[in-house]
PDB file of N, CA and C in Angstrom:
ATOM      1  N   UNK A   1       8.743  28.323  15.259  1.00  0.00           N
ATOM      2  CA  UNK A   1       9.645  27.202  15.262  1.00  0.00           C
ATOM      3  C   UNK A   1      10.885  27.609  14.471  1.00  0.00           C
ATOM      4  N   UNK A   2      12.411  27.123  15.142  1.00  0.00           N
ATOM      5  CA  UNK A   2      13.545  27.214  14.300  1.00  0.00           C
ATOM      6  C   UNK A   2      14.259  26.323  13.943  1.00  0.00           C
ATOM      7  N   UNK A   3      14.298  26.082  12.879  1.00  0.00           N
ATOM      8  CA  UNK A   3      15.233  25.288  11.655  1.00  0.00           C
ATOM      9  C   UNK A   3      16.358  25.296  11.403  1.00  0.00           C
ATOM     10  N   UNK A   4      17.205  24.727  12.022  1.00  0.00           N
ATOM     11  CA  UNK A   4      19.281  25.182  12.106  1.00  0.00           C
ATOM     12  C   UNK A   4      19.821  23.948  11.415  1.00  0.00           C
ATOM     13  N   UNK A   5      20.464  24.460  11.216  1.00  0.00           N
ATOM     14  CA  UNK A   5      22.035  23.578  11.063  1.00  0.00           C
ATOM     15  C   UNK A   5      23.390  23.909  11.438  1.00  0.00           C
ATOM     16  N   UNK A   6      23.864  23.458  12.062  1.00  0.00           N
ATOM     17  CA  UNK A   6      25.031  24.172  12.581  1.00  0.00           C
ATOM     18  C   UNK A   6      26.608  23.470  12.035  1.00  0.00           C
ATOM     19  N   UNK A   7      27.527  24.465  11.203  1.00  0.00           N
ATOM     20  CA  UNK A   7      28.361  24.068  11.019  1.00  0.00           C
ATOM     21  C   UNK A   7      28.631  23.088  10.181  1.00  0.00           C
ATOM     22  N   UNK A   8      28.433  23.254   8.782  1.00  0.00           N
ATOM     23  CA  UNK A   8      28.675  22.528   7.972  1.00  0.00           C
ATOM     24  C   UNK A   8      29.835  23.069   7.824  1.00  0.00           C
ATOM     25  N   UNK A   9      30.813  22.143   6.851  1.00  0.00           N
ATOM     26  CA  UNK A   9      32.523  22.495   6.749  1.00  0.00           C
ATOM     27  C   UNK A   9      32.115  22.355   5.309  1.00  0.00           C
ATOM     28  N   UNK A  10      32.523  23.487   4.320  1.00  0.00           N
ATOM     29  CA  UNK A  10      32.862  23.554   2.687  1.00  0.00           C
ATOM     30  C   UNK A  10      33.787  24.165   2.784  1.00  0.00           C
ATOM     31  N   UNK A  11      34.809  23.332   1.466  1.00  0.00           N
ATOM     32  CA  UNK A  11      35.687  23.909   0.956  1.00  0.00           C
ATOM     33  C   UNK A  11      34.816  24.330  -0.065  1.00  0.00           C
ATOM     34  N   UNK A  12      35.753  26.234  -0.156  1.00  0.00           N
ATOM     35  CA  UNK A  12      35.088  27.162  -1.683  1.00  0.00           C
ATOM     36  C   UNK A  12      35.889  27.867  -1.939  1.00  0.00           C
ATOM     37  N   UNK A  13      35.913  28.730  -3.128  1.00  0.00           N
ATOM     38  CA  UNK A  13      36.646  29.859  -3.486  1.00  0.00           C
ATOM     39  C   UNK A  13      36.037  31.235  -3.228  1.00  0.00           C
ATOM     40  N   UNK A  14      36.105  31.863  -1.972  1.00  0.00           N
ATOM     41  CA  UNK A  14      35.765  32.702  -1.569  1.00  0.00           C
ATOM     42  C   UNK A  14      36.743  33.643  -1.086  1.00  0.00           C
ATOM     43  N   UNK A  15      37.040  34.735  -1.382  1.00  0.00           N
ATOM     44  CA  UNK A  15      38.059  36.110  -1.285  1.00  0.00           C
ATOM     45  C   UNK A  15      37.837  37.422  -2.264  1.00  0.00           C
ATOM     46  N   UNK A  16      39.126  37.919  -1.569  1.00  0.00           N
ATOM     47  CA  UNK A  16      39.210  39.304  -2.490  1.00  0.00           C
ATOM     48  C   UNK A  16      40.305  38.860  -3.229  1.00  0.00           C
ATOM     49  N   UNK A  17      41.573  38.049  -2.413  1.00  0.00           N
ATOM     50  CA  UNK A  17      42.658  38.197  -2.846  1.00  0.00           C
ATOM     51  C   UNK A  17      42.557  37.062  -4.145  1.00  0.00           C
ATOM     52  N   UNK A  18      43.181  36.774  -5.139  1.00  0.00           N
ATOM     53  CA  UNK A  18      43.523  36.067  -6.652  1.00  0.00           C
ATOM     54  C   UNK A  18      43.591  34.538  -5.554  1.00  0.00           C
ATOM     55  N   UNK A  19      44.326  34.170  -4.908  1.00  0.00           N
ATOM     56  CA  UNK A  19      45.130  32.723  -4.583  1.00  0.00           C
ATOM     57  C   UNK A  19      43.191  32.609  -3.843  1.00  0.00           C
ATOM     58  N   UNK A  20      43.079  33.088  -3.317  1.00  0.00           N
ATOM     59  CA  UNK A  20      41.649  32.688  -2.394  1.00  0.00           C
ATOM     60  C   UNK A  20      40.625  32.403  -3.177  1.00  0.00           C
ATOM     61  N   UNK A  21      40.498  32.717  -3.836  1.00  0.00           N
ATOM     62  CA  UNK A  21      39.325  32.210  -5.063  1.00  0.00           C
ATOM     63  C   UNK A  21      40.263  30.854  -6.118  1.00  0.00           C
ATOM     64  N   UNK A  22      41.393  30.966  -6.502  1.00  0.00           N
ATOM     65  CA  UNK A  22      42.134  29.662  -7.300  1.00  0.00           C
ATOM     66  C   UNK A  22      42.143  28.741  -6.094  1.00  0.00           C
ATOM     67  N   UNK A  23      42.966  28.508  -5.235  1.00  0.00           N
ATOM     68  CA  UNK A  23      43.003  27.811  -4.297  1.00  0.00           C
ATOM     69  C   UNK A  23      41.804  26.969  -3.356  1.00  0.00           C
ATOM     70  N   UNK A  24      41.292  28.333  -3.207  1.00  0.00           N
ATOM     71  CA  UNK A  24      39.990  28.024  -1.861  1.00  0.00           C
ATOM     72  C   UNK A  24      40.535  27.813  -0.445  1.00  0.00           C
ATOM     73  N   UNK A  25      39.489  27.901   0.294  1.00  0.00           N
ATOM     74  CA  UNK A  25      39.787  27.387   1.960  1.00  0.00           C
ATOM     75  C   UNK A  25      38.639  26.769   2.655  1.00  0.00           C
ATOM     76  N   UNK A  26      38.942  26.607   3.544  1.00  0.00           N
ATOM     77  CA  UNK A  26      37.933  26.390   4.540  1.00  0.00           C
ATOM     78  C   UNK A  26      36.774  26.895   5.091  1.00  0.00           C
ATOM     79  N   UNK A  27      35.509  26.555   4.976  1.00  0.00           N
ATOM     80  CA  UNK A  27      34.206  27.448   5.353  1.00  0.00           C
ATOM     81  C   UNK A  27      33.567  26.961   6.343  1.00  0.00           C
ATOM     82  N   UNK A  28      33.104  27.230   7.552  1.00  0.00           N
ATOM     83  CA  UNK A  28      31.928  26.484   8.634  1.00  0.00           C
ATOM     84  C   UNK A  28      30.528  27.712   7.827  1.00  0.00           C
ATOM     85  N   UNK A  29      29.846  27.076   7.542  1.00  0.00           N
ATOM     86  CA  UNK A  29      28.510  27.656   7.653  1.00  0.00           C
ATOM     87  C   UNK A  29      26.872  27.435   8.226  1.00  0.00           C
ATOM     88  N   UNK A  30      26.566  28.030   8.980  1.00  0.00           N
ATOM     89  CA  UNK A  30      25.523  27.609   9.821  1.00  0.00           C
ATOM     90  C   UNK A  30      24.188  28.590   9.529  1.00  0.00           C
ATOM     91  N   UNK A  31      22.987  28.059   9.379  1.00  0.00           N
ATOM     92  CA  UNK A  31      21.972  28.552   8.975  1.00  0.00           C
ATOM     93  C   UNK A  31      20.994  28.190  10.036  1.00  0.00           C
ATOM     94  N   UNK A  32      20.133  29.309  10.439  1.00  0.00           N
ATOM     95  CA  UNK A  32      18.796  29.128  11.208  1.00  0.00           C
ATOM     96  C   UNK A  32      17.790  30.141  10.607  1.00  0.00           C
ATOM     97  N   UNK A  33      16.248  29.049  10.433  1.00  0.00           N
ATOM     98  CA  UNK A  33      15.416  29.837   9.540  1.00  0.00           C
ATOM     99  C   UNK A  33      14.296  29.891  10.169  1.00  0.00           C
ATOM    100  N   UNK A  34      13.419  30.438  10.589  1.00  0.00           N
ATOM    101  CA  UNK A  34      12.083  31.026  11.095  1.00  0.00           C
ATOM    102  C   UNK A  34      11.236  30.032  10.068  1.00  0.00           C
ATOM    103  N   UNK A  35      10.484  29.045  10.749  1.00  0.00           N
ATOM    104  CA  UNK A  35       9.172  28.679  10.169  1.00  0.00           C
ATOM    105  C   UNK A  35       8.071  28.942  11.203  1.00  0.00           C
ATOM    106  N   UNK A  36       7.140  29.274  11.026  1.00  0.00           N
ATOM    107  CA  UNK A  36       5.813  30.203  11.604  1.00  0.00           C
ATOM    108  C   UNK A  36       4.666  28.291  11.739  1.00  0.00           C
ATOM    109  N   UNK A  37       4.892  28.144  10.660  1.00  0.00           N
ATOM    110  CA  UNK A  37       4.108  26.229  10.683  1.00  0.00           C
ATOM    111  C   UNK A  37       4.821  25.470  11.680  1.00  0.00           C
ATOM    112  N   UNK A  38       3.854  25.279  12.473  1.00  0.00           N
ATOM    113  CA  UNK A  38       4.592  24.292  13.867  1.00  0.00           C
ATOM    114  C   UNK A  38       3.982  22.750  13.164  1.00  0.00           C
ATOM    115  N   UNK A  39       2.900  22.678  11.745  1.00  0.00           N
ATOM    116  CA  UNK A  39       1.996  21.750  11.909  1.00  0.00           C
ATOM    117  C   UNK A  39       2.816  20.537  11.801  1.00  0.00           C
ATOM    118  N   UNK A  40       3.758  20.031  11.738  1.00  0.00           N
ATOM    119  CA  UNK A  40       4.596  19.059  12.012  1.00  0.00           C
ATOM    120  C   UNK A  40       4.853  18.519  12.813  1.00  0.00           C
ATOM    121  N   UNK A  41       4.570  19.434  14.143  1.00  0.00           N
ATOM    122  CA  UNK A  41       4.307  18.729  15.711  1.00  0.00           C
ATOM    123  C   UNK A  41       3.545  18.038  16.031  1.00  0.00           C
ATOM    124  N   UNK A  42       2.256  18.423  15.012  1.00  0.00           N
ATOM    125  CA  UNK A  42       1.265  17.694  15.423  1.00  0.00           C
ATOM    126  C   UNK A  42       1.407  16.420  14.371  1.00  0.00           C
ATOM    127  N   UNK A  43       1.661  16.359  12.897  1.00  0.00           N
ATOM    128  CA  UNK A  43       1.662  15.453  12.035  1.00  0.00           C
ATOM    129  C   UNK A  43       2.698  14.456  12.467  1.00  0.00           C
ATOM    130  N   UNK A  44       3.682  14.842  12.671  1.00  0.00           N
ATOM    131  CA  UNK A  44       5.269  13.992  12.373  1.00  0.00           C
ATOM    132  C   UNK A  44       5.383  13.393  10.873  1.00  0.00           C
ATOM    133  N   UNK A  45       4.871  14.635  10.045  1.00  0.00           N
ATOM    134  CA  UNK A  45       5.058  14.480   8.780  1.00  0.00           C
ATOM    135  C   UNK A  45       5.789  15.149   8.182  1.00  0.00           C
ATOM    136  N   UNK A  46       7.028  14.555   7.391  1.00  0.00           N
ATOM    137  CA  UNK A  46       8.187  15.493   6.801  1.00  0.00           C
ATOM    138  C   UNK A  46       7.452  17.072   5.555  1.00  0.00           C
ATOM    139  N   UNK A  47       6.391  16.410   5.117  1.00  0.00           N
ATOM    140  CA  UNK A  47       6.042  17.610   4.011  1.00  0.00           C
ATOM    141  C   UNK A  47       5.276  18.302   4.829  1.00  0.00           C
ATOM    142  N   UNK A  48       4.923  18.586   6.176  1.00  0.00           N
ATOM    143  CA  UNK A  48       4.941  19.701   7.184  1.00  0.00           C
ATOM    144  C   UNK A  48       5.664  20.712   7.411  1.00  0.00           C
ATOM    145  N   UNK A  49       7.212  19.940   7.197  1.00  0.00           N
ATOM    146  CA  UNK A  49       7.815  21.148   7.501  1.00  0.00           C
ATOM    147  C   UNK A  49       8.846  21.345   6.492  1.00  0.00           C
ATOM    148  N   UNK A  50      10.136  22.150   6.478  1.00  0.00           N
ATOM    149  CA  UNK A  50      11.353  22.298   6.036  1.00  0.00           C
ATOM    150  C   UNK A  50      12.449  21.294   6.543  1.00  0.00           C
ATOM    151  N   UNK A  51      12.828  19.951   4.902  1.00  0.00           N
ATOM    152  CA  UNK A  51      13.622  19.731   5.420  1.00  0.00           C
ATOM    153  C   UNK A  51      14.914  20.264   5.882  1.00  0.00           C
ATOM    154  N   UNK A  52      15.740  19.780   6.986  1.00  0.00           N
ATOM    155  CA  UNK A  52      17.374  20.463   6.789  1.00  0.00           C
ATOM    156  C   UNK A  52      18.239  19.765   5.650  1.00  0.00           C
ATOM    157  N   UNK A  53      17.765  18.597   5.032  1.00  0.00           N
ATOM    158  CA  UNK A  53      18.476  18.211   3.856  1.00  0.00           C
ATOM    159  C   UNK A  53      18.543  18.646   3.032  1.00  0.00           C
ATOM    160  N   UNK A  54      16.890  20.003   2.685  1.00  0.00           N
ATOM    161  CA  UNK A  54      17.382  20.410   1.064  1.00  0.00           C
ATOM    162  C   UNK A  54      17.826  21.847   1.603  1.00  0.00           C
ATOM    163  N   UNK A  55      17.702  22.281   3.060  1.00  0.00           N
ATOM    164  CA  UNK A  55      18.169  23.476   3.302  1.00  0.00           C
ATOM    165  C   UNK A  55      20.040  23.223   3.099  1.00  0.00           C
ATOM    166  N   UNK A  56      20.492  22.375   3.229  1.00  0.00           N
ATOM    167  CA  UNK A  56      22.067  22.231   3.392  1.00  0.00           C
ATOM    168  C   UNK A  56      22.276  22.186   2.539  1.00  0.00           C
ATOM    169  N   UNK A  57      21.407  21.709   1.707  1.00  0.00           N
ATOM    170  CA  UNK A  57      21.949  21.088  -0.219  1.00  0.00           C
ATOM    171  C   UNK A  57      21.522  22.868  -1.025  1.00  0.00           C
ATOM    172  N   UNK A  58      21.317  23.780  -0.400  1.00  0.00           N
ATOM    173  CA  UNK A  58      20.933  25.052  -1.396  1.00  0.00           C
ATOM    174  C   UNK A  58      22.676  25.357  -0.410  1.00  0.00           C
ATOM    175  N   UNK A  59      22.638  25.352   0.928  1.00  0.00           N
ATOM    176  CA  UNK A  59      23.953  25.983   0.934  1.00  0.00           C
ATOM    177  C   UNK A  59      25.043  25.393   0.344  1.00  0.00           C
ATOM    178  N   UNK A  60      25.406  23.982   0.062  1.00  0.00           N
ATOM    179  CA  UNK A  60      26.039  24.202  -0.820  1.00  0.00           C
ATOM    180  C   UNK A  60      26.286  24.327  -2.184  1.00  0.00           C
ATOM    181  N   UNK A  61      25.495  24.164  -3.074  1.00  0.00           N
ATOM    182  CA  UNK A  61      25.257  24.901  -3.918  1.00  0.00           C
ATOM    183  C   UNK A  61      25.197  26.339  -4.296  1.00  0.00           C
ATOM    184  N   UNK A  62      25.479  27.081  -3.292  1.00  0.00           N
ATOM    185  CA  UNK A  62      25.391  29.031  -3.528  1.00  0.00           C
ATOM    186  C   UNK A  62      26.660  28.801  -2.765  1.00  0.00           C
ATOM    187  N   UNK A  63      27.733  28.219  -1.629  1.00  0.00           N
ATOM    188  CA  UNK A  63      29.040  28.185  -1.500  1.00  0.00           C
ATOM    189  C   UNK A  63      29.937  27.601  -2.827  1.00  0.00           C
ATOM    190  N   UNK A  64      29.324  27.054  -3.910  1.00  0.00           N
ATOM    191  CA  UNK A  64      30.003  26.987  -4.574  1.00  0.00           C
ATOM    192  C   UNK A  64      30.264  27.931  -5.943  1.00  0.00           C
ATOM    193  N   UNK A  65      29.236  28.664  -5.666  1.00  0.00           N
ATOM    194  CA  UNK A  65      29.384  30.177  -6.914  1.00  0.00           C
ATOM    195  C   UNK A  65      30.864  30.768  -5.734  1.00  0.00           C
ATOM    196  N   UNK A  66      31.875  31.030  -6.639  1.00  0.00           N
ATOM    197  CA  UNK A  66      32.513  32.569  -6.016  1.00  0.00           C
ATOM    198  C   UNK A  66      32.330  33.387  -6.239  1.00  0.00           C
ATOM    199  N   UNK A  67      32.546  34.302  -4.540  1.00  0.00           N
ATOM    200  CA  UNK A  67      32.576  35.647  -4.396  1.00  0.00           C
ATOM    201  C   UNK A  67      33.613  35.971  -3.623  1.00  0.00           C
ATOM    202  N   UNK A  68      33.687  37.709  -3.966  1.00  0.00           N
ATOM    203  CA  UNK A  68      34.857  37.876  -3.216  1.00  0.00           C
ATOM    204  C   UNK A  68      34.646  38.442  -1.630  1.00  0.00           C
ATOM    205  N   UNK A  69      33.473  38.264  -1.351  1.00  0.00           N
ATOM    206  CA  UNK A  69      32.606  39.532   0.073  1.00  0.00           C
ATOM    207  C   UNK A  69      31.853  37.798   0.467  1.00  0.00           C
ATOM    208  N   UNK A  70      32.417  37.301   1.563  1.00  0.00           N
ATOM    209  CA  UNK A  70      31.766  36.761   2.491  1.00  0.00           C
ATOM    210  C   UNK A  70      29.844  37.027   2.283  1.00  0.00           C
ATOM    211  N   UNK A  71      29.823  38.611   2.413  1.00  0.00           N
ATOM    212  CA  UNK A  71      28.810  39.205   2.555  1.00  0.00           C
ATOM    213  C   UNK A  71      27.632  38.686   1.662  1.00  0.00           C
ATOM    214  N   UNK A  72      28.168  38.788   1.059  1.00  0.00           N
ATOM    215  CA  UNK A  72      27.760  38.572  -0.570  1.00  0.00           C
ATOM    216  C   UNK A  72      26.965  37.286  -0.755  1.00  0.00           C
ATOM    217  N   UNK A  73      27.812  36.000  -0.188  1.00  0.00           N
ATOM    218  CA  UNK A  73      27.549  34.790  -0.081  1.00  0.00           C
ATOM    219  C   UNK A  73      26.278  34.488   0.825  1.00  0.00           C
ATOM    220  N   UNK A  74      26.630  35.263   1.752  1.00  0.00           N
ATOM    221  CA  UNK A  74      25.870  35.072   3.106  1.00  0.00           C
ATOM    222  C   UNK A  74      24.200  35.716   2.881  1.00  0.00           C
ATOM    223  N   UNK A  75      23.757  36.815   1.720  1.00  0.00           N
ATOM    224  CA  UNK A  75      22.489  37.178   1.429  1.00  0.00           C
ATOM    225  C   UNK A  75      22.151  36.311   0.569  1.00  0.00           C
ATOM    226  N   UNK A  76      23.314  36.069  -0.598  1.00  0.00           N
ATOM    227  CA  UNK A  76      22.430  34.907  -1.331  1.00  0.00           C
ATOM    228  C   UNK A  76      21.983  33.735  -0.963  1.00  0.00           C
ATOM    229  N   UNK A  77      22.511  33.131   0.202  1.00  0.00           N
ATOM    230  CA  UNK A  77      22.095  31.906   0.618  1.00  0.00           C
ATOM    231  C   UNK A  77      20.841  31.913   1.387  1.00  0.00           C
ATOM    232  N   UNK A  78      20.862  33.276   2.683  1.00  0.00           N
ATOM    233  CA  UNK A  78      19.277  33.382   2.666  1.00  0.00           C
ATOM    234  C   UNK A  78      18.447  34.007   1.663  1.00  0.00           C
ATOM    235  N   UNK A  79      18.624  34.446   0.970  1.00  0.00           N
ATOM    236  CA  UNK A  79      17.391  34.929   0.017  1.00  0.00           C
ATOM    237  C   UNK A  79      17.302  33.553  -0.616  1.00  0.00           C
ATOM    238  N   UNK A  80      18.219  32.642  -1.174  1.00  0.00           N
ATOM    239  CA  UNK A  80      17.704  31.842  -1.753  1.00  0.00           C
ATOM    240  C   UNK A  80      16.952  30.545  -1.327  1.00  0.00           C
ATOM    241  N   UNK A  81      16.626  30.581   0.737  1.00  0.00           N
ATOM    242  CA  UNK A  81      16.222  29.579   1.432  1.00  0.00           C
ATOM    243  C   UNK A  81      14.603  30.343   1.463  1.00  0.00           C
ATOM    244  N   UNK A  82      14.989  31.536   1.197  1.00  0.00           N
ATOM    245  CA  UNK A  82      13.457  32.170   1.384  1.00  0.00           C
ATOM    246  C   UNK A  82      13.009  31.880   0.468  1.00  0.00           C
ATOM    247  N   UNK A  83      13.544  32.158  -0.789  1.00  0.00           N
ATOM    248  CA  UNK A  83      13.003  31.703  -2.387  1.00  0.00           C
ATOM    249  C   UNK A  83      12.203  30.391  -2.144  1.00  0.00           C
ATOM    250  N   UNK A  84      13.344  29.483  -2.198  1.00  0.00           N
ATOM    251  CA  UNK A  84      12.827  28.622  -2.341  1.00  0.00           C
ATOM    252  C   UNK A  84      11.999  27.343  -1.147  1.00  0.00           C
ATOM    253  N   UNK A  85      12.053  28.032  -0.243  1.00  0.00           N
ATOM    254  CA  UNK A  85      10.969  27.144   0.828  1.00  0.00           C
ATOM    255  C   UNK A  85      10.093  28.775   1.263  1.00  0.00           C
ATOM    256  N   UNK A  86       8.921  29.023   0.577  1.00  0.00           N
ATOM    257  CA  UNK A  86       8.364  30.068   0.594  1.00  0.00           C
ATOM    258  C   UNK A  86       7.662  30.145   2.640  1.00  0.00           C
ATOM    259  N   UNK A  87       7.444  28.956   3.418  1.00  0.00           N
ATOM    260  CA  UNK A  87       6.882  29.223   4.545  1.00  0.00           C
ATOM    261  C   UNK A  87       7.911  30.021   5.824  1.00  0.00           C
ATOM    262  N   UNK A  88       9.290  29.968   5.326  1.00  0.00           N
ATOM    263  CA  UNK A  88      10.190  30.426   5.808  1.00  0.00           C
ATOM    264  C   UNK A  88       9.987  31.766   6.146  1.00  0.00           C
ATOM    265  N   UNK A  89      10.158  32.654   7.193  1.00  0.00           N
ATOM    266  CA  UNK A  89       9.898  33.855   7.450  1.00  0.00           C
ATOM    267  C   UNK A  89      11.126  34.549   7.451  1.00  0.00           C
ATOM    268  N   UNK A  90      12.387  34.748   7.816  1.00  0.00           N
ATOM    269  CA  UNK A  90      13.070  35.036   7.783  1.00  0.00           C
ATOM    270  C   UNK A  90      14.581  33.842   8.449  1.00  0.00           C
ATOM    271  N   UNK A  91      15.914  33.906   7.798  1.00  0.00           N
ATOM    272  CA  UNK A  91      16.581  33.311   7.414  1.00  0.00           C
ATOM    273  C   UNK A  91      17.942  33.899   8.440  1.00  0.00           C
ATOM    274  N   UNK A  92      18.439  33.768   9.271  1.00  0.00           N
ATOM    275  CA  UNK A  92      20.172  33.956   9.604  1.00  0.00           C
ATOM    276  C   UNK A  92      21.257  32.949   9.087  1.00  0.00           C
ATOM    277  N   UNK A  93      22.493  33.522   8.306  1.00  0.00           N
ATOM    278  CA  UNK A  93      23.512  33.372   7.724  1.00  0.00           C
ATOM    279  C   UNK A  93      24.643  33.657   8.726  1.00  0.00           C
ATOM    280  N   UNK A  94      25.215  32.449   8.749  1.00  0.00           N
ATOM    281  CA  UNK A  94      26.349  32.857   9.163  1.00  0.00           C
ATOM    282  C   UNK A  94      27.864  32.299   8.678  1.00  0.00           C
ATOM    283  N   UNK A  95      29.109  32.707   8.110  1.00  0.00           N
ATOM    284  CA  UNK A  95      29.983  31.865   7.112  1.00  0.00           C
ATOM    285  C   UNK A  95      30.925  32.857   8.360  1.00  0.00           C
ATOM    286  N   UNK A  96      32.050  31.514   8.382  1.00  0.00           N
ATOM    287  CA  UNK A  96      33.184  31.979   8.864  1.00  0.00           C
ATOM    288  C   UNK A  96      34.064  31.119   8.115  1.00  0.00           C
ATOM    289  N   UNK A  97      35.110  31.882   7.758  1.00  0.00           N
ATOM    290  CA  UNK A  97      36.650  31.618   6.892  1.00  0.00           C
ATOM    291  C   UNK A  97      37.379  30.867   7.896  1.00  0.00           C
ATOM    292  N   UNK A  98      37.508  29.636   7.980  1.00  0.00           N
ATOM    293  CA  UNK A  98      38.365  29.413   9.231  1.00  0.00           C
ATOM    294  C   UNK A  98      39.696  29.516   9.114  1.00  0.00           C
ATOM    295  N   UNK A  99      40.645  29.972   8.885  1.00  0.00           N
ATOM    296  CA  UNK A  99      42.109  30.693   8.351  1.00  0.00           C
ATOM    297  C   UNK A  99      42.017  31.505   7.382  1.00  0.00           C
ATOM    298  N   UNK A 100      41.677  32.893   7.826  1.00  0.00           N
ATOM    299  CA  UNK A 100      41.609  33.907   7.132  1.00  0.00           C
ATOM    300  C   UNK A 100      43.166  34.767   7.180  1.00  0.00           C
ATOM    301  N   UNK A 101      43.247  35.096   5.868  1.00  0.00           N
ATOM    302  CA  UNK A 101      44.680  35.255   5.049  1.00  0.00           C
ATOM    303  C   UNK A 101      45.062  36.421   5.672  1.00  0.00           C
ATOM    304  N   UNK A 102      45.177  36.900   7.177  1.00  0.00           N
ATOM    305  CA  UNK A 102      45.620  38.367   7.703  1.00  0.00           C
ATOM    306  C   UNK A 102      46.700  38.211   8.515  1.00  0.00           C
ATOM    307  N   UNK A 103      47.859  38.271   7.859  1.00  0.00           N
ATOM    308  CA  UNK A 103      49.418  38.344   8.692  1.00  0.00           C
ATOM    309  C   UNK A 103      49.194  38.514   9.760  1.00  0.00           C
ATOM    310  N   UNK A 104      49.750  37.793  10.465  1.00  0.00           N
ATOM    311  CA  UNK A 104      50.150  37.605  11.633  1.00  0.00           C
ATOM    312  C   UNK A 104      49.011  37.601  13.088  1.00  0.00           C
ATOM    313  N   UNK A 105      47.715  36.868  12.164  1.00  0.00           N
ATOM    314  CA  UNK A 105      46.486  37.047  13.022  1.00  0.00           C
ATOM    315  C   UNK A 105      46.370  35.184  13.456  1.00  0.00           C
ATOM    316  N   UNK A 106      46.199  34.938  14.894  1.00  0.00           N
ATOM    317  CA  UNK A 106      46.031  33.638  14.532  1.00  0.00           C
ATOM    318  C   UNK A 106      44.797  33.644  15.515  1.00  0.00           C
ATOM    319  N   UNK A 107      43.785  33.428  15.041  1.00  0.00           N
ATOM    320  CA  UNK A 107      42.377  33.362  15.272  1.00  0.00           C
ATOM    321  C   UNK A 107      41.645  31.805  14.638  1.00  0.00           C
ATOM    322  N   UNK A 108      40.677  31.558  15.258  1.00  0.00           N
ATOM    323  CA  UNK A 108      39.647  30.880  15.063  1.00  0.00           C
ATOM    324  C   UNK A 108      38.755  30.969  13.538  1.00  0.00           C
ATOM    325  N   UNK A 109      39.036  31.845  13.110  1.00  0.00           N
ATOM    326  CA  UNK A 109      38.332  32.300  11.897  1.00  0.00           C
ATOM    327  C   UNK A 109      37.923  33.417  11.962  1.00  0.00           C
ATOM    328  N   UNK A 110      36.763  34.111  11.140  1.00  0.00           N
ATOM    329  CA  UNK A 110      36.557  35.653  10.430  1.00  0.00           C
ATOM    330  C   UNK A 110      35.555  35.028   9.784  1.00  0.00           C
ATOM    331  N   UNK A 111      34.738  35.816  10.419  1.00  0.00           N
ATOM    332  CA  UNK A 111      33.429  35.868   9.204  1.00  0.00           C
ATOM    333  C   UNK A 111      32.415  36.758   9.348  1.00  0.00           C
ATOM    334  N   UNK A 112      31.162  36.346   8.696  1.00  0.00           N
ATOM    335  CA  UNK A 112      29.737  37.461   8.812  1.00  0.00           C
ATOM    336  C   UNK A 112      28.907  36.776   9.106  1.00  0.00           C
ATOM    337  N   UNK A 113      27.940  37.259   9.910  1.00  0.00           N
ATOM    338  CA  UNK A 113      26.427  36.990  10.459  1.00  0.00           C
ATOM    339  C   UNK A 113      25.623  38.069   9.261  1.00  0.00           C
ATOM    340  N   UNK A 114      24.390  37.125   9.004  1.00  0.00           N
ATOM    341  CA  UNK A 114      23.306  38.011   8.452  1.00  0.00           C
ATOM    342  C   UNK A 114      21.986  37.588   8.067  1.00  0.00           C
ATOM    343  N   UNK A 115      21.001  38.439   8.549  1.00  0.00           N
ATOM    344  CA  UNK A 115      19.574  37.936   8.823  1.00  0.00           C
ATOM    345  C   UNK A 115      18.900  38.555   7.518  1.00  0.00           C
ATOM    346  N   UNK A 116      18.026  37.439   7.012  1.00  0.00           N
ATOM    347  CA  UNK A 116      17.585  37.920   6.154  1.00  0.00           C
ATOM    348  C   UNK A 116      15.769  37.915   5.825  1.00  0.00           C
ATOM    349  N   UNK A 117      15.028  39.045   5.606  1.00  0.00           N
ATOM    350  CA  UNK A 117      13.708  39.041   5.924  1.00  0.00           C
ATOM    351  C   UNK A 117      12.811  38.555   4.903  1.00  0.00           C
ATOM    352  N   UNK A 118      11.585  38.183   4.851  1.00  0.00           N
ATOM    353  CA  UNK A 118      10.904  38.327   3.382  1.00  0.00           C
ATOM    354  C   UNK A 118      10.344  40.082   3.541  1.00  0.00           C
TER     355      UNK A 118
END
């Protein structure tokens, strides 16, 4: 069974450059996590499974530490969904900058995908 959320919008201070971390910008971040326990199908009981409420509430909480590597952000948030909801098997990260600071680029955003295992 998979556990998503798609596209939450945080503002954070995430960059390399000085103004991107003072300032901040715009973040979509979307998480999907491997739970192996289907037993919730059968219960329709919330402590069956993983909620997505406290999964959204760890992402933002680790979008609000800065870093300057996307990257960076994107392992701590799954390692810390694995941490802390231990039935989780493995975790995909994904953060995109939606106006990322590259002259004369006008794109949709910039970001990283990243899967993370126990």
């Amino acid at each position: 069974m998979k556990i998503y959320i798609n596209n939450i919008k945080i503002r954070a201070k995430h960059g390399v450059m000085e103004l991107e971390r003072s300032v901040g910008a715009d973040f979509m971040v979307s998480v999907e996590a491997e739970c192996p326990n289907e037993l919730s199908t059968l219960t329709d009981e919330l402590t069956d499974t993983i909620s997505y409420a406290d999964m959204a509430e760890v992402v933002k909480q680790e979008m609000q530490i800065p870093s300057q590597l996307l990257e960076h952000v994107a392992g701590r948030i799954g390692r810390r969904l694995l941490a802390d909801f231990p039935t989780l098997s493995q975790v995909t990260v994904r953060i995109t900058k939606l106006v990322p600071p590259i002259p004369g680029l006008q794109c949709e955003g910039a970001g990283v995908e990243i899967e993370v295992m126990k």
